[in-house]
N, C-alpha and C. Protein backbone atom coordinates (compact mmCIF):
# COMPACT_ATOMS: atom_id res chain seq x y z
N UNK A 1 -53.49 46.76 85.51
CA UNK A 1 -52.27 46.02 85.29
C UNK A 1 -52.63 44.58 85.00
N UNK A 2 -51.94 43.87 84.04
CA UNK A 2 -52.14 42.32 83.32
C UNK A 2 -50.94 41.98 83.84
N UNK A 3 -50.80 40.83 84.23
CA UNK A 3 -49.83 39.74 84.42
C UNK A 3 -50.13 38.57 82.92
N UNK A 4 -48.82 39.11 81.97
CA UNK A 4 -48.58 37.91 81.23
C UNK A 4 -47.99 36.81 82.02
N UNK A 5 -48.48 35.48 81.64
CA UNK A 5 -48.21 34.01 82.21
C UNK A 5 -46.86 33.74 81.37
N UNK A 6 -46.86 33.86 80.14
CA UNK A 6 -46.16 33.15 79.35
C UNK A 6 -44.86 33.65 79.30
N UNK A 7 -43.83 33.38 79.40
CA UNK A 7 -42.83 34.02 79.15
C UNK A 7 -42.07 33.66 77.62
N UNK A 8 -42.97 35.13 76.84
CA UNK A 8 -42.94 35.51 75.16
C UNK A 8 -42.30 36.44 74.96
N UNK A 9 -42.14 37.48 75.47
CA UNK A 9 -41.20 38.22 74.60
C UNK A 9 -41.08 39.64 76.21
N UNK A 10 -41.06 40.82 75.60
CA UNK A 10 -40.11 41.69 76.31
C UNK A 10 -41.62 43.21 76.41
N UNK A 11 -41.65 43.41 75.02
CA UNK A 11 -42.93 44.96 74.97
C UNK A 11 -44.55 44.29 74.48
N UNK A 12 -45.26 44.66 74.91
CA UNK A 12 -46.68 44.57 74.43
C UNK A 12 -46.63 45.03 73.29
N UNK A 13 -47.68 43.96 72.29
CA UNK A 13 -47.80 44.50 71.23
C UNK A 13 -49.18 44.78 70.41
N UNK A 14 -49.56 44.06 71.31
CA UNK A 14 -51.32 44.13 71.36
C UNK A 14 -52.22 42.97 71.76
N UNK A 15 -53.43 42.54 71.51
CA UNK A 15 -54.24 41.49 71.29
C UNK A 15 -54.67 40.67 70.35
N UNK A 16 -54.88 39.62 70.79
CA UNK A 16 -55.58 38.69 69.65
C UNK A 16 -56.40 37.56 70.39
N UNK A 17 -57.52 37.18 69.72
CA UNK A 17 -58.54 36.45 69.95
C UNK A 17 -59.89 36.76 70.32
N UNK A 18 -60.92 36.50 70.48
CA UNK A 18 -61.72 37.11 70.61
C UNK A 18 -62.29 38.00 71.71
N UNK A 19 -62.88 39.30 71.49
CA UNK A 19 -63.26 40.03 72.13
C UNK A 19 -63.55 40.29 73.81
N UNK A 20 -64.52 39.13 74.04
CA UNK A 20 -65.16 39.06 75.07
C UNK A 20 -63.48 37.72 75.97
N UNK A 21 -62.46 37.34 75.20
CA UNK A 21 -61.60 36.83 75.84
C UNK A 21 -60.25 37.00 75.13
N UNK A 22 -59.77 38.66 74.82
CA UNK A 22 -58.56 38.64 74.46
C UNK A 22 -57.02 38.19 75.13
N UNK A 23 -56.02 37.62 74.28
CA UNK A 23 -54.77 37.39 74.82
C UNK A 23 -53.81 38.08 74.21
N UNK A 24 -53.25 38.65 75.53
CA UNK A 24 -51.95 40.05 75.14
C UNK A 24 -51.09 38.96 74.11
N UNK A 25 -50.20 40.01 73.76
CA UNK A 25 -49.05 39.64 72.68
C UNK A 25 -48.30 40.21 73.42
N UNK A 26 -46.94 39.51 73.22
CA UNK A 26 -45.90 40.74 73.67
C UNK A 26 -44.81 39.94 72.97
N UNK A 27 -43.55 40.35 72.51
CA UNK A 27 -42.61 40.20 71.10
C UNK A 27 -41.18 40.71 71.93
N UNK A 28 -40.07 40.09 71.14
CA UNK A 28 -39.12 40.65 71.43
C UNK A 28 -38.74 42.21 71.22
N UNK A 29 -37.72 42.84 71.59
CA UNK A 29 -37.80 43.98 71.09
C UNK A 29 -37.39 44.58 70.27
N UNK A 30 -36.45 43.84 68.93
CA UNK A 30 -35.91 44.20 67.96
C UNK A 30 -37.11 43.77 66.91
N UNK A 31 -37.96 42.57 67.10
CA UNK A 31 -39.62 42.29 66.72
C UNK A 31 -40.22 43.76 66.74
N UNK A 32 -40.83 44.23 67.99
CA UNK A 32 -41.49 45.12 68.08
C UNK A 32 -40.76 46.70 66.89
N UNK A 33 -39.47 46.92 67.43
CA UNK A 33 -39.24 48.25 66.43
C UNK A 33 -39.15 47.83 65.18
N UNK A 34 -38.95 46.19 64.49
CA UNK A 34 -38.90 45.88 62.93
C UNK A 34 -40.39 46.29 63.37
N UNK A 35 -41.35 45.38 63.42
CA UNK A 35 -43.08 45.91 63.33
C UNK A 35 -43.54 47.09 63.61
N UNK A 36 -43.06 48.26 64.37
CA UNK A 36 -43.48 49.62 64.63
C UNK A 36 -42.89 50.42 63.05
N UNK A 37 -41.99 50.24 62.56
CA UNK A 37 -41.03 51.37 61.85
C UNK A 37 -41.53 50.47 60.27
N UNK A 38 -41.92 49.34 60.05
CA UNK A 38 -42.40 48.50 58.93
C UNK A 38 -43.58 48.95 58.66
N UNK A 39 -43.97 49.33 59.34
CA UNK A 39 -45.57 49.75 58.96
C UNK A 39 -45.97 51.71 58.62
N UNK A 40 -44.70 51.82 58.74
CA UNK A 40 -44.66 53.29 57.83
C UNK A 40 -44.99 54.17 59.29
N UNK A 41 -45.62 53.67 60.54
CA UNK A 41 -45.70 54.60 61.36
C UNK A 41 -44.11 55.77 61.41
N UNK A 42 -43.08 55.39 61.58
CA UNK A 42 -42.34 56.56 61.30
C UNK A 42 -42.28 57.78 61.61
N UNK A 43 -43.15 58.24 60.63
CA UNK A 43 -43.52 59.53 60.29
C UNK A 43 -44.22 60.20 61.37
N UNK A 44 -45.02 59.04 61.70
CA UNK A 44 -46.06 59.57 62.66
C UNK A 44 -45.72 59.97 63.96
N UNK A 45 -44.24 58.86 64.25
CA UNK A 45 -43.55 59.23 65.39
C UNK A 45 -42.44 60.39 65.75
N UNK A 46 -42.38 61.00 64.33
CA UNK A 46 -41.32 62.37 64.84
C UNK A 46 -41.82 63.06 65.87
N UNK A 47 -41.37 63.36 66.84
CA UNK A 47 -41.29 64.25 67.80
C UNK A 47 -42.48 63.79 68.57
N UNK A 48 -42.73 62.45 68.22
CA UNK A 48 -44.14 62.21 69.43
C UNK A 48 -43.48 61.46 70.61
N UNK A 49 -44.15 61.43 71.38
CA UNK A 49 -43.72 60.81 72.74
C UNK A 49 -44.25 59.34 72.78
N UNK A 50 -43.68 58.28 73.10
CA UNK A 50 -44.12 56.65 72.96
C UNK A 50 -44.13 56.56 74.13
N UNK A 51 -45.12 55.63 74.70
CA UNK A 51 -45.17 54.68 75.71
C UNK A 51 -44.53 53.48 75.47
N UNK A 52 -43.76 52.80 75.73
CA UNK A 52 -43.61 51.68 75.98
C UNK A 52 -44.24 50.55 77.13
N UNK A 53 -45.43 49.70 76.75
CA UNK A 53 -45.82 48.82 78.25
C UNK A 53 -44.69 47.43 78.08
N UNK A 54 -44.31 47.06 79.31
CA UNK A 54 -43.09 46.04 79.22
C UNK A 54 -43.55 45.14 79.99
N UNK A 55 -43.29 43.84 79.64
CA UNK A 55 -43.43 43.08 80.58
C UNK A 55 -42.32 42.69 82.07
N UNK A 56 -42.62 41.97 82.85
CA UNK A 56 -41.35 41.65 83.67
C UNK A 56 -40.08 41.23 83.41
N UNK A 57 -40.34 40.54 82.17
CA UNK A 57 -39.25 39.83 81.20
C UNK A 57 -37.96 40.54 81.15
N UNK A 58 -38.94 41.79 80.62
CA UNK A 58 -38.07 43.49 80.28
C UNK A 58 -36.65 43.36 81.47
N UNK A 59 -36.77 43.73 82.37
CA UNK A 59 -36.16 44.34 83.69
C UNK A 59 -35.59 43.54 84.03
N UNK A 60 -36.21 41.68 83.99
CA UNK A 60 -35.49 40.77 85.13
C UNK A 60 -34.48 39.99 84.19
N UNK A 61 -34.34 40.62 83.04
CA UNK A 61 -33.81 39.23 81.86
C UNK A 61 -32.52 40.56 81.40
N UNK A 62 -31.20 40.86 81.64
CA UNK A 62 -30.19 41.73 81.31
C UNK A 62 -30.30 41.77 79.61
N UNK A 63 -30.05 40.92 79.10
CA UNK A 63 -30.22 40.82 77.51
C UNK A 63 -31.30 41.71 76.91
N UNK A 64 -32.70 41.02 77.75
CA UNK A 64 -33.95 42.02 76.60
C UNK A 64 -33.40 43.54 77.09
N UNK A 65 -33.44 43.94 78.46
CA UNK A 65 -32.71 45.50 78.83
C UNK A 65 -31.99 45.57 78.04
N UNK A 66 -30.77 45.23 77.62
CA UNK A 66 -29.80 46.20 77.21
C UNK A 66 -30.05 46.01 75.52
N UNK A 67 -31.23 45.30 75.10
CA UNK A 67 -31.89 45.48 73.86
C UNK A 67 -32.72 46.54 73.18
N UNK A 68 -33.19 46.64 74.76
CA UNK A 68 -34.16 47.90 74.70
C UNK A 68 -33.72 48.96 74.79
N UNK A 69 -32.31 49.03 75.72
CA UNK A 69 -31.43 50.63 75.80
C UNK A 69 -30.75 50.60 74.64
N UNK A 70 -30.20 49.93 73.17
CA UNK A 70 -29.55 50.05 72.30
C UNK A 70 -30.64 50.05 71.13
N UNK A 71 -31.57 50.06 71.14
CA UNK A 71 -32.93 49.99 70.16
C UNK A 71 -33.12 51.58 69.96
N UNK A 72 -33.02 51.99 71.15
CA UNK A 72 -33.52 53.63 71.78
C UNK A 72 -32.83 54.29 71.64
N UNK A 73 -31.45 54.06 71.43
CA UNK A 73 -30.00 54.84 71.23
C UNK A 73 -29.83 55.14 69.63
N UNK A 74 -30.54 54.23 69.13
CA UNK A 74 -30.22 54.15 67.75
C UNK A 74 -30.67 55.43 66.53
């Protein structure tokens, strides 16, 4: 488990910087499904099962939640 410091956004979206000292990303969540579904994954996701990793942001902030339950509904 990572504790993001920064308070950036809502889902992990990956890393950046170098190797031996990467820093998480994490994006809002209408960010994250434009960047997941833009990149043609799609396809790849019929009938697959997603993880979502969330930050605290997620849960303690009502807005990013009910972003994330109407993202998922859609």
């Amino acid at each position: 488990m990572e504790t993001i410091k920064e308070e950036q956004g809502d889902l992990f979206a990956g890393e950046e910087g170098p190797q031996t000292k990467p820093r998480s990303i994490a994006v809002k969540v209408d960010q994250f499904f434009s960047l997941l579904f833009a990149s043609k994954m799609d396809d790849l996701l019929k009938g697959a099962m997603v993880v979502l990793l969330t930050c605290g942001w997620l849960v303690e902030h009502k807005q990013s939640f009910q972003d994330l339950h109407s993202s998922l509904c859609r």
